[in-house]
N, C-alpha and C. Protein backbone atom coordinates (compact mmCIF):
# COMPACT_ATOMS: atom_id res chain seq x y z
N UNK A 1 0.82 -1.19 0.00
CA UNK A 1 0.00 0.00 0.00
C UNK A 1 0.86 1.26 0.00
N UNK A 2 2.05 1.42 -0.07
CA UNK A 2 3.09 2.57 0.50
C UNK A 2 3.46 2.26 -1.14
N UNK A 3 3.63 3.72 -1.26
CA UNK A 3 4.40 4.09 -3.05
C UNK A 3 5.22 3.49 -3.42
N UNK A 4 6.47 3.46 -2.64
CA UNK A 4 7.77 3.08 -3.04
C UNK A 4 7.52 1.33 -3.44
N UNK A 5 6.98 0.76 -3.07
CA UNK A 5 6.26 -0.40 -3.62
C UNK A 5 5.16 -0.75 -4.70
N UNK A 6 4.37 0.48 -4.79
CA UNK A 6 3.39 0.54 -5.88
C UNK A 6 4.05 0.83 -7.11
N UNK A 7 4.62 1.94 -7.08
CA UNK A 7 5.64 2.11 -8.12
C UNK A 7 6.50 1.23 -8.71
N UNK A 8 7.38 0.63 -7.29
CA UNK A 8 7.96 -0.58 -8.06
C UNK A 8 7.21 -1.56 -8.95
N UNK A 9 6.09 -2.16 -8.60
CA UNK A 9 5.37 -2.84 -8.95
C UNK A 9 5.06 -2.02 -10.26
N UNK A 10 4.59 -1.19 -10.69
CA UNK A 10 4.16 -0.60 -11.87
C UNK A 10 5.03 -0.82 -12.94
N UNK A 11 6.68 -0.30 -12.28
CA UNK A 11 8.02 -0.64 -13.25
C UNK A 11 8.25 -1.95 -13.54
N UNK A 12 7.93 -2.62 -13.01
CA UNK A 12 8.24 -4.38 -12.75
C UNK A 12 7.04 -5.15 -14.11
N UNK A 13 5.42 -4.51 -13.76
CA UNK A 13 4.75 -5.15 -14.79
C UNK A 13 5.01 -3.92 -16.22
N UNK A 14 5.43 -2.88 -16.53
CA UNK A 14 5.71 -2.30 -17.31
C UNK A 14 6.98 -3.26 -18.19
N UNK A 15 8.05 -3.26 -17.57
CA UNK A 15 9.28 -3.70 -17.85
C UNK A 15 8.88 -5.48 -18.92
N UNK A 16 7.78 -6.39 -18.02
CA UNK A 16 7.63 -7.17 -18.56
C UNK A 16 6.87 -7.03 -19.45
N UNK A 17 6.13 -6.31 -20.18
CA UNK A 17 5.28 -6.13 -20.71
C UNK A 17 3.79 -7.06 -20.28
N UNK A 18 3.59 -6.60 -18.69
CA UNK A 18 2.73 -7.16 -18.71
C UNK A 18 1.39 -6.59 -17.41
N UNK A 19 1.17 -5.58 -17.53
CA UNK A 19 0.95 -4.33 -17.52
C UNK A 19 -1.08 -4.62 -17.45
N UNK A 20 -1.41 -5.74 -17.89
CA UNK A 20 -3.18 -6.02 -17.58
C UNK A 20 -2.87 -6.97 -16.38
N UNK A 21 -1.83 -7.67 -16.01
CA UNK A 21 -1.93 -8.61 -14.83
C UNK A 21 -2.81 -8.02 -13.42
N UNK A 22 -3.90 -8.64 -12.94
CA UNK A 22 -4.46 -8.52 -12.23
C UNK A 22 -3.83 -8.15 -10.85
N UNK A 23 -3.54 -6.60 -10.00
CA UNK A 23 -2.67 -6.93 -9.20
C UNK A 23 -3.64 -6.61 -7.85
N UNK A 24 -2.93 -7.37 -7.20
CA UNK A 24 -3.82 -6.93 -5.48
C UNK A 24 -2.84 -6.54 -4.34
N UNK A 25 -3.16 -5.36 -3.78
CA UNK A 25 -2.67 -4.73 -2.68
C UNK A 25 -2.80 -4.89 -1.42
N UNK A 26 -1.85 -5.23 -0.61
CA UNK A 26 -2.57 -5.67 1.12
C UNK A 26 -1.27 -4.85 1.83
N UNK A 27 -2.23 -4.01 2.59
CA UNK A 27 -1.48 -3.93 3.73
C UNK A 27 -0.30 -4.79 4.56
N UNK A 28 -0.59 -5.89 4.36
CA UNK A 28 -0.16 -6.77 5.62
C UNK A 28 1.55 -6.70 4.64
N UNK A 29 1.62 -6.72 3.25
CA UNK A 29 2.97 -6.17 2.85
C UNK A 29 3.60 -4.77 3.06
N UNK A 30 2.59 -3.96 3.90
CA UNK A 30 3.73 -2.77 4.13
C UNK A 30 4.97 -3.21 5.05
N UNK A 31 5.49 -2.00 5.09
CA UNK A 31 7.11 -2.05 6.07
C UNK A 31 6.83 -1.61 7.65
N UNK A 32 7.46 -2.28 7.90
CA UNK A 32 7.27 -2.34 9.54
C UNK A 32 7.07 -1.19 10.04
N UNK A 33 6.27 -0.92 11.38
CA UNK A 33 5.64 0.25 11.82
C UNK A 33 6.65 0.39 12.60
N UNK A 34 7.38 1.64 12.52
CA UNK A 34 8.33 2.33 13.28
C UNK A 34 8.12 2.57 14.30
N UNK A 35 6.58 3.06 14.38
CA UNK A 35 6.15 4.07 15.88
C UNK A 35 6.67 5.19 15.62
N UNK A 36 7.18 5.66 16.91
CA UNK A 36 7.64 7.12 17.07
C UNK A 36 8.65 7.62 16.18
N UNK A 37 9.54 6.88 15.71
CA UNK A 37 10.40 6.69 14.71
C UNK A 37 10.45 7.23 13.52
N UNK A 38 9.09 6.92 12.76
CA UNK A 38 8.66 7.35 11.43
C UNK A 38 8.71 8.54 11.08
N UNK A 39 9.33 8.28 9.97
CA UNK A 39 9.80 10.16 9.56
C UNK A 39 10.70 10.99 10.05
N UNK A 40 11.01 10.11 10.84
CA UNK A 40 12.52 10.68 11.64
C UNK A 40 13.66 10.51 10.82
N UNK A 41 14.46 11.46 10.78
CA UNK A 41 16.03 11.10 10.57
C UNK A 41 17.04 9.80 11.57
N UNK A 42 17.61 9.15 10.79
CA UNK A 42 18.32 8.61 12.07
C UNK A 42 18.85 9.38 13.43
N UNK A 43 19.68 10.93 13.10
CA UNK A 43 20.05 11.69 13.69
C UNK A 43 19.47 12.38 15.08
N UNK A 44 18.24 12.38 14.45
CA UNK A 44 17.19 12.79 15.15
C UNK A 44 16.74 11.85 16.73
N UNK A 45 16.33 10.39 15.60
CA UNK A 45 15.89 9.54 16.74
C UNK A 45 17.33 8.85 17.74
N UNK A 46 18.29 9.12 17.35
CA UNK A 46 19.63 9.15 18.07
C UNK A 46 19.94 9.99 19.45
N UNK A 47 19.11 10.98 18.72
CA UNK A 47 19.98 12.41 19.54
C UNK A 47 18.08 12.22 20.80
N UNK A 48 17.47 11.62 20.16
CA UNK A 48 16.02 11.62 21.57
C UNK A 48 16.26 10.18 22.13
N UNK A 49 16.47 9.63 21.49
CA UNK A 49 16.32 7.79 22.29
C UNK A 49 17.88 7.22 22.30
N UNK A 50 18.78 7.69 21.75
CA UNK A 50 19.99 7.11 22.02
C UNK A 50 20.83 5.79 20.85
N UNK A 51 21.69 5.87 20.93
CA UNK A 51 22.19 4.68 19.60
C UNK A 51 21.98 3.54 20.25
N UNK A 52 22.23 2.61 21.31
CA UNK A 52 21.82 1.25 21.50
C UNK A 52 20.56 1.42 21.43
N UNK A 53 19.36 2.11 21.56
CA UNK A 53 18.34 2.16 21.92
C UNK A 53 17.73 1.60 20.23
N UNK A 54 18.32 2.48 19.87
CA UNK A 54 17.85 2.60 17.96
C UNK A 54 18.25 1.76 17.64
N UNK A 55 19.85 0.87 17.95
CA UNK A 55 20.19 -0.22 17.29
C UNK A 55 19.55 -1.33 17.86
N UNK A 56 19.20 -1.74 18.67
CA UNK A 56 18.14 -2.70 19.23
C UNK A 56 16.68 -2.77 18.42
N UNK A 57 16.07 -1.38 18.62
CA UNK A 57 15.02 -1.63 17.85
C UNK A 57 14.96 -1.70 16.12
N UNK A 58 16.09 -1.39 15.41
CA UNK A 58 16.01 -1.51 14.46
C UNK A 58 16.51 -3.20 13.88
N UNK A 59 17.49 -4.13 14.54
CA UNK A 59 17.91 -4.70 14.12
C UNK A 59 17.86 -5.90 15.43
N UNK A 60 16.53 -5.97 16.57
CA UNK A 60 16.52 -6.98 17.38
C UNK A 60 15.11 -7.58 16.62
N UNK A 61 14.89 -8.81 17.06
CA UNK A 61 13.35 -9.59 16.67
C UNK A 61 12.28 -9.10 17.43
N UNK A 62 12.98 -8.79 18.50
CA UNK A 62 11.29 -8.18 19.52
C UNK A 62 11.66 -6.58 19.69
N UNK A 63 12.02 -6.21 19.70
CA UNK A 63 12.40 -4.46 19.97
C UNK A 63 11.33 -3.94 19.28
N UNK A 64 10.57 -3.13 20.07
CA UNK A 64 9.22 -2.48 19.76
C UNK A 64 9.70 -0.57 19.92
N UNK A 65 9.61 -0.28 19.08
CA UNK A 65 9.90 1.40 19.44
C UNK A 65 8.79 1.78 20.11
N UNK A 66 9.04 3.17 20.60
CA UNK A 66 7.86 3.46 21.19
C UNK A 66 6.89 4.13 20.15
N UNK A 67 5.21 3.74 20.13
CA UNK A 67 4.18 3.32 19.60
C UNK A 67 4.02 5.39 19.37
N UNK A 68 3.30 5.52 17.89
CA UNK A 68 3.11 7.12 17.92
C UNK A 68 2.15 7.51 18.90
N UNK A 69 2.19 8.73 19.49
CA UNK A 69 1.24 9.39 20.18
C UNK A 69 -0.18 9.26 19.65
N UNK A 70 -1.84 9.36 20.03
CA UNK A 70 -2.80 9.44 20.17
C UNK A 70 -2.42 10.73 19.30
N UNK A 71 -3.92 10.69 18.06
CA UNK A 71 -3.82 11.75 17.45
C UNK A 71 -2.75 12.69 16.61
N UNK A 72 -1.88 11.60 16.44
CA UNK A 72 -0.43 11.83 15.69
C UNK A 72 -0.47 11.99 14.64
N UNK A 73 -0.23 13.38 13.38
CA UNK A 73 -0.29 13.26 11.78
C UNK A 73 0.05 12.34 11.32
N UNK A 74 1.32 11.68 12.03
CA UNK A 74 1.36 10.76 11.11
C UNK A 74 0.81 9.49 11.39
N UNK A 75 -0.02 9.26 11.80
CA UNK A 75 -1.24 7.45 12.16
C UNK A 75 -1.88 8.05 10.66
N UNK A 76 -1.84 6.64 10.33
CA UNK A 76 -2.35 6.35 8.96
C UNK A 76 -3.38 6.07 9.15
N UNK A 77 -4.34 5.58 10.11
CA UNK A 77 -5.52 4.95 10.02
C UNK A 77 -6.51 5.38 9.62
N UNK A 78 -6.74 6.36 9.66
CA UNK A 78 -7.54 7.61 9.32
C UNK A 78 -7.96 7.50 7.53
N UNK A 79 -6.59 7.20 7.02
CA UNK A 79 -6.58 7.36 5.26
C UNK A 79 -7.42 6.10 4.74
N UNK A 80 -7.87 6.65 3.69
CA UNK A 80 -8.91 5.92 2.96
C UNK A 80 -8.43 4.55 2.53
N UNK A 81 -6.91 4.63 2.02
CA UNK A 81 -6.53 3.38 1.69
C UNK A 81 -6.75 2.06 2.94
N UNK A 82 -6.84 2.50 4.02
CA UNK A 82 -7.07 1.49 5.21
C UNK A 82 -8.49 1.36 5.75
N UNK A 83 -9.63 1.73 4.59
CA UNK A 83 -10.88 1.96 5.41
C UNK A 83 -11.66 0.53 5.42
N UNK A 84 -10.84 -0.55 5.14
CA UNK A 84 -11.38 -1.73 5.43
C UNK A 84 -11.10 -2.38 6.38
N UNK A 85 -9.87 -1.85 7.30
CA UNK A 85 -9.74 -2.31 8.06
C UNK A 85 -10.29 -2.31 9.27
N UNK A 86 -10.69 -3.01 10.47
CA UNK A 86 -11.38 -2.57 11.89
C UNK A 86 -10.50 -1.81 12.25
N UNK A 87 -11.45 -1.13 13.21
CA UNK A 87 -10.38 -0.10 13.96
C UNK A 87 -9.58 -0.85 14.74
N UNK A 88 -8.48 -0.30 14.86
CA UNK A 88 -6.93 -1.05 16.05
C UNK A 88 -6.04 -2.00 15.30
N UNK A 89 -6.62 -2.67 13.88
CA UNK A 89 -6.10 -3.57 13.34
C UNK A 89 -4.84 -2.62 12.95
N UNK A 90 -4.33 -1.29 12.50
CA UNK A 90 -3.41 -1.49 11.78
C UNK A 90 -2.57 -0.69 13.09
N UNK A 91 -1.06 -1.05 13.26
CA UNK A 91 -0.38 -0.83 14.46
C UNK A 91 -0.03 0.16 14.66
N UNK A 92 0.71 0.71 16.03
CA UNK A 92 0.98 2.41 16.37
C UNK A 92 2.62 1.84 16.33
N UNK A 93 2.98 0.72 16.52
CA UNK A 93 4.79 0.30 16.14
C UNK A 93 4.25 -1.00 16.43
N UNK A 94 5.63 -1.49 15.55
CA UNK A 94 6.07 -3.17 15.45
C UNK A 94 6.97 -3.50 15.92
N UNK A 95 7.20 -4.73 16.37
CA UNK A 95 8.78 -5.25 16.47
C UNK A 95 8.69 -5.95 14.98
N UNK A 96 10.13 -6.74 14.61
CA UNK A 96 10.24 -7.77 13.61
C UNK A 96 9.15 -8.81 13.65
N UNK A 97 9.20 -9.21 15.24
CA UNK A 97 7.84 -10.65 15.83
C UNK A 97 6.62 -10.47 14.88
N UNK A 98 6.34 -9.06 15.49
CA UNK A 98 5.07 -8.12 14.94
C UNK A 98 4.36 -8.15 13.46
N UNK A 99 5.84 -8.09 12.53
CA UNK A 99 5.30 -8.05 11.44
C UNK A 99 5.50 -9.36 10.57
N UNK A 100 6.86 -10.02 11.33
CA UNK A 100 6.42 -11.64 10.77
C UNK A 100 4.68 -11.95 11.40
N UNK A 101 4.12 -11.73 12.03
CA UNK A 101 2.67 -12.34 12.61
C UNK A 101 2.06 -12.32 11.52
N UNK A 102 2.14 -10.48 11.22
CA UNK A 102 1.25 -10.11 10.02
C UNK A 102 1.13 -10.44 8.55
N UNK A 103 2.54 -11.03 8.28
CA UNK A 103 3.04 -10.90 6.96
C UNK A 103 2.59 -12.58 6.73
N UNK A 104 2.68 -13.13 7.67
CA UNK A 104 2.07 -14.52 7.86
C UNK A 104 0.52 -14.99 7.58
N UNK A 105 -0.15 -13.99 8.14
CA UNK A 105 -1.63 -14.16 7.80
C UNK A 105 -2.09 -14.04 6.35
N UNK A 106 -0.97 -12.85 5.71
CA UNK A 106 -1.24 -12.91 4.08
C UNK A 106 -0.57 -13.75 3.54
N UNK A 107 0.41 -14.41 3.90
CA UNK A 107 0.99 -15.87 3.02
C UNK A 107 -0.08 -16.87 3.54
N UNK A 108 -0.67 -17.21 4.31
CA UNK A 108 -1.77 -18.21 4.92
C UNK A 108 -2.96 -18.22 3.59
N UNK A 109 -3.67 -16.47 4.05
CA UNK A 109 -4.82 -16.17 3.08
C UNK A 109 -4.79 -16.08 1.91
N UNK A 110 -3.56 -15.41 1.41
CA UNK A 110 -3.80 -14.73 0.20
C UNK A 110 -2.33 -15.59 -1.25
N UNK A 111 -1.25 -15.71 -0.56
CA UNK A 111 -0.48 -16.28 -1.30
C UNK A 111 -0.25 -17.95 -1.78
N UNK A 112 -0.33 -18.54 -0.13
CA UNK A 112 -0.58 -20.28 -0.52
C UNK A 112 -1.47 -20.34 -1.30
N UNK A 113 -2.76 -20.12 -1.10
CA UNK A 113 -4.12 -20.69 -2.10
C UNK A 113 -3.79 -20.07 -3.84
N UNK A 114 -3.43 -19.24 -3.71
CA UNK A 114 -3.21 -18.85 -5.18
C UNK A 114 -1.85 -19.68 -5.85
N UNK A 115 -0.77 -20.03 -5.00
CA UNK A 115 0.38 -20.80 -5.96
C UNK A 115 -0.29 -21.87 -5.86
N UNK A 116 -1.30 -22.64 -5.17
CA UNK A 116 -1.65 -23.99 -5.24
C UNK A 116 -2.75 -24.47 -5.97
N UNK A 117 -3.18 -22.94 -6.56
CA UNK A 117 -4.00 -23.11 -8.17
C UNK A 117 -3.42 -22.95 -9.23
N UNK A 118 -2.36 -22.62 -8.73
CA UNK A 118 -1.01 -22.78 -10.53
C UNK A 118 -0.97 -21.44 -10.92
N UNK A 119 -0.85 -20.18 -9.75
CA UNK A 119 -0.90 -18.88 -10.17
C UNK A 119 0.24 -18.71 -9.57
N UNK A 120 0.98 -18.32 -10.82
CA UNK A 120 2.73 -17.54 -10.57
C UNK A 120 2.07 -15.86 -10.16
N UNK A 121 2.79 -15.61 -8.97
CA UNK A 121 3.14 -14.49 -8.10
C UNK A 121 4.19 -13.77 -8.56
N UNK A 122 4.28 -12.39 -8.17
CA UNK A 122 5.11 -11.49 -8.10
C UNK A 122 5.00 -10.48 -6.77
N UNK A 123 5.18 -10.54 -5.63
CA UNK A 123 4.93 -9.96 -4.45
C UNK A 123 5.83 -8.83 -4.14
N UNK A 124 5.46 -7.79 -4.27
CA UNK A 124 6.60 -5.93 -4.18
C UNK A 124 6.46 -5.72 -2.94
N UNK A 125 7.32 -6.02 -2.05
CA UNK A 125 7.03 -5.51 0.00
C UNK A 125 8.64 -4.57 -0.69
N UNK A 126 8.69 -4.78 0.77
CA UNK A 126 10.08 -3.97 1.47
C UNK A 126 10.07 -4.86 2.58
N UNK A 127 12.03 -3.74 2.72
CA UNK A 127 12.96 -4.86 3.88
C UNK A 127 12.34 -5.46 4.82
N UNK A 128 11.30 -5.06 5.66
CA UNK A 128 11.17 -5.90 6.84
C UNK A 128 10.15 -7.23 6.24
N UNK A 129 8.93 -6.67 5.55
CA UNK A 129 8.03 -8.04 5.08
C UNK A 129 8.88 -8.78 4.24
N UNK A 130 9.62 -8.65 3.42
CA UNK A 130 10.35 -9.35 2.73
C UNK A 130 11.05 -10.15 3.68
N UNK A 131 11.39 -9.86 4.60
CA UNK A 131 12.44 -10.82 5.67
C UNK A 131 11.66 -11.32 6.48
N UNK A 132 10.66 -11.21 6.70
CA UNK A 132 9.35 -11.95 7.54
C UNK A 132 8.79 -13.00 6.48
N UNK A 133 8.54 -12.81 5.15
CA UNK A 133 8.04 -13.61 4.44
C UNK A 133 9.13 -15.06 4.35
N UNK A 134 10.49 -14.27 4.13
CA UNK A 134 11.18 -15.56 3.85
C UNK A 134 11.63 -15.83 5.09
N UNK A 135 11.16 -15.78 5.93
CA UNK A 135 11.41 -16.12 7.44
C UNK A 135 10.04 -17.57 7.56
N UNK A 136 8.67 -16.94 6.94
CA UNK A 136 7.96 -17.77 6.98
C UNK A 136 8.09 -18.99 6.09
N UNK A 137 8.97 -18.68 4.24
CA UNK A 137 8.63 -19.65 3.93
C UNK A 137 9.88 -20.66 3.54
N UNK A 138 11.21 -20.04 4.54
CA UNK A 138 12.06 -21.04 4.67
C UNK A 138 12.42 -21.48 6.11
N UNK A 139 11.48 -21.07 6.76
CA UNK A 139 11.94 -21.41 8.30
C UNK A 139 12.81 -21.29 9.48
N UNK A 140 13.72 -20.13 8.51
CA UNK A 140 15.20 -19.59 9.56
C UNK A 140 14.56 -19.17 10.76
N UNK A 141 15.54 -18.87 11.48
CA UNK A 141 15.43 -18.81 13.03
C UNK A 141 14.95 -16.90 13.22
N UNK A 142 14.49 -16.96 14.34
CA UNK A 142 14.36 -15.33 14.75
C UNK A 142 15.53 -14.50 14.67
N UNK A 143 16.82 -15.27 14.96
CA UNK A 143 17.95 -14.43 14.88
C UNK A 143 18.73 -14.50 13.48
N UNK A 144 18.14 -15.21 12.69
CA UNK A 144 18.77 -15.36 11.20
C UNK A 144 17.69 -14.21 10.81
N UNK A 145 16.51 -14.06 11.03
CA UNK A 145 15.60 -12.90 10.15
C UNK A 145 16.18 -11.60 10.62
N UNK A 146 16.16 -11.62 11.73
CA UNK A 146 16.95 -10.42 12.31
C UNK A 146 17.84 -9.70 11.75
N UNK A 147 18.54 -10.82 10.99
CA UNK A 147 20.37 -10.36 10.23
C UNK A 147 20.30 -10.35 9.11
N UNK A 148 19.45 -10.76 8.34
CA UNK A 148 18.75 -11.02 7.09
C UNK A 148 18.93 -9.79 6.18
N UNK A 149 19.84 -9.79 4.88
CA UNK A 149 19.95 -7.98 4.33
C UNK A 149 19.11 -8.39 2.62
N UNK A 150 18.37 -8.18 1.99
CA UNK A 150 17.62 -8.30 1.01
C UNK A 150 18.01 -7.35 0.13
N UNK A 151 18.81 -7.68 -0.92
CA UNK A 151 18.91 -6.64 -2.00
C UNK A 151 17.72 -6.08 -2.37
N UNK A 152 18.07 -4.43 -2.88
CA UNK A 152 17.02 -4.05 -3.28
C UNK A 152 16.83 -3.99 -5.22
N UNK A 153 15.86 -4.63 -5.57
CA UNK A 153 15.70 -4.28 -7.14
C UNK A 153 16.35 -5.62 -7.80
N UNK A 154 16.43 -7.01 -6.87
CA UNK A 154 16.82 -8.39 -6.92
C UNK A 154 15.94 -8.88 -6.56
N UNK A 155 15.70 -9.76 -8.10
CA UNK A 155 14.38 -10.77 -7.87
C UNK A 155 14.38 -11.92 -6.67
N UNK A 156 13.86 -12.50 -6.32
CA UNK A 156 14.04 -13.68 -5.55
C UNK A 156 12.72 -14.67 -6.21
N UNK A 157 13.14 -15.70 -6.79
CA UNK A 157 12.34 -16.55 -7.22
C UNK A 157 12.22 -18.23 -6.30
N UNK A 158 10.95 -18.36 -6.15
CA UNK A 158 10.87 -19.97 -5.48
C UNK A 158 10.43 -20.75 -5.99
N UNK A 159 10.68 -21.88 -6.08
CA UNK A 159 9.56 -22.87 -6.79
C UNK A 159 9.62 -23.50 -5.32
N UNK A 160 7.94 -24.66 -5.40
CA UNK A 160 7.43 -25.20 -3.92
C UNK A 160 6.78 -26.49 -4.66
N UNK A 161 6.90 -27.02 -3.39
CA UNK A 161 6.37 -28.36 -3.67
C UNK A 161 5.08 -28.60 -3.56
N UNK A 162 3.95 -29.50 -3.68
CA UNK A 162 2.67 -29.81 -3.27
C UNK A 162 2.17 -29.24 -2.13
N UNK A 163 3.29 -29.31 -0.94
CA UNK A 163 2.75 -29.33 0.21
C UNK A 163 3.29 -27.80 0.50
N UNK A 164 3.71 -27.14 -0.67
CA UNK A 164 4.19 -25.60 -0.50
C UNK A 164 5.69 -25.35 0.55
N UNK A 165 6.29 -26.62 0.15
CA UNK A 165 7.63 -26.31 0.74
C UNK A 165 8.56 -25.66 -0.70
N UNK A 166 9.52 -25.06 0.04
CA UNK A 166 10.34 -24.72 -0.91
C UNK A 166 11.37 -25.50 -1.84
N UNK A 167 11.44 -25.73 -2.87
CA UNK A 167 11.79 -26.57 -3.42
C UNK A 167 13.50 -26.04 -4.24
N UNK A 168 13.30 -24.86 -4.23
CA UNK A 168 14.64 -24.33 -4.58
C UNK A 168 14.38 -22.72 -5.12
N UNK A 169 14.89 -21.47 -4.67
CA UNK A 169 15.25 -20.51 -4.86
C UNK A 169 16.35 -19.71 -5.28
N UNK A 170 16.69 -19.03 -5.72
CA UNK A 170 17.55 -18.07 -6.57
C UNK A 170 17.00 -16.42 -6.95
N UNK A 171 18.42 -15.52 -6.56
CA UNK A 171 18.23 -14.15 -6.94
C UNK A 171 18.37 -14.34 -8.18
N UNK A 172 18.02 -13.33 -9.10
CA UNK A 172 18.20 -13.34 -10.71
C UNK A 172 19.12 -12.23 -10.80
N UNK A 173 20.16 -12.19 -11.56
CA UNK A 173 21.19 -11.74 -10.95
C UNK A 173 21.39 -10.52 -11.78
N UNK A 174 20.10 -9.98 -12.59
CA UNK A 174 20.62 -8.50 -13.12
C UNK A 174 19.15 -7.80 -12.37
N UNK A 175 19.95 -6.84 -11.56
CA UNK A 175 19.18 -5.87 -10.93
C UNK A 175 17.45 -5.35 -11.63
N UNK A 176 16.50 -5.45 -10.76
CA UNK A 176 15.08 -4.69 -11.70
C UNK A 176 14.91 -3.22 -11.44
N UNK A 177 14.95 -1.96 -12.20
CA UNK A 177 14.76 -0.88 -11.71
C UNK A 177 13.48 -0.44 -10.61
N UNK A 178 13.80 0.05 -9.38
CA UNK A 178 12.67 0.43 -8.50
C UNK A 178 13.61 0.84 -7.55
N UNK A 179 12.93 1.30 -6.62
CA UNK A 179 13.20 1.38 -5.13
C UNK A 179 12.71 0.37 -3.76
N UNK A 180 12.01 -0.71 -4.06
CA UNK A 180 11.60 -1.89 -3.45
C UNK A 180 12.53 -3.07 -3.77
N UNK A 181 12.53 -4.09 -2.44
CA UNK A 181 12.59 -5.36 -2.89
C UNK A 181 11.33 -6.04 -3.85
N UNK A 182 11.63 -7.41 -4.12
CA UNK A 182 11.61 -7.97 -4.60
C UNK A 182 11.66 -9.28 -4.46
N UNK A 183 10.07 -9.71 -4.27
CA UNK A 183 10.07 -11.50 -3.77
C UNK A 183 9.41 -11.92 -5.08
């Protein structure tokens, strides 16, 4: 639902020439909720919360920043693009835990059932769902997702088995123009 992903996605079915593919948007692929964080400079949230503080929450599995204030410009919930959601469903901050949960419910709902009708995917997140996804669908540990660095504008392709295990993956090794990863 965040540009820098829509866009990619636009360049991605442009590039292939394939530009009528039916595409669907979910939240549950945005990038992890910062909290208080968002829109901050690193500098910034350094110089208020401190560098272990920031390096913990940016790069631990459970490190939760602190959640935006009540009535904060920047809470998204408000915007139309989220008006399907119940209220409280979409978060005030995440940890990594947080958004593997989430990123999980849309590989459950929305991605298994469709590769297991013989529909090839193309999924545009960013760094954190991207490392939650392949957290979910190769099984590394909390502290391997944690460390996990995802080129950006590098395909990642899977093929899966019956039972939707992974059967073998590979980056494709000439860069796709965007500003998103790429699952």
């Amino acid at each position: 639902m965040l540009k820098r992903s829509v866009r990619s996605q636009w360049l991605i079915l442009e590039a292939l020439d394939q530009t009528w593919v039916p595409v669907l948007q979910d939240w549950r692929l945005n990038e992890r909720h910062y909290g208080d964080l968002t829109g901050k400079l690193k500098t910034e949230a350094i110089q208020t919360y401190g560098t272990q503080e920031i390096l913990h929450w940016r790069r631990s599995y459970r490190g939760t920043p602190p959640p935006l204030p009540t009535g904060d410009p920047r809470d998204v919930s408000g915007d139309r693009r989220y008006r399907y959601l119940r209220a409280g469903q979409l978060p005030s901050t995440e940890s990594l835990h947080d958004t593997v949960t989430r990123v999980r419910e849309f590989w459950r709902a929305v991605a298994c059932p469709a590769i297991r009708s013989g529909q090839r995917l193309i999924i545009c997140g960013h760094g954190n769902s991207l490392r939650s996804l392949i957290q979910i669908i190769d099984g590394i540990s909390d502290y391997e997702t944690s460390q996990l660095d995802i080129p950006n504008g590098v395909p990642l392709v899977y093929w899966f088995d019956r039972q939707m295990r992974p059967t073998c993956r590979c980056y494709l090794e000439e860069p796709v123009s965007g500003e998103s990863n790429i699952l």
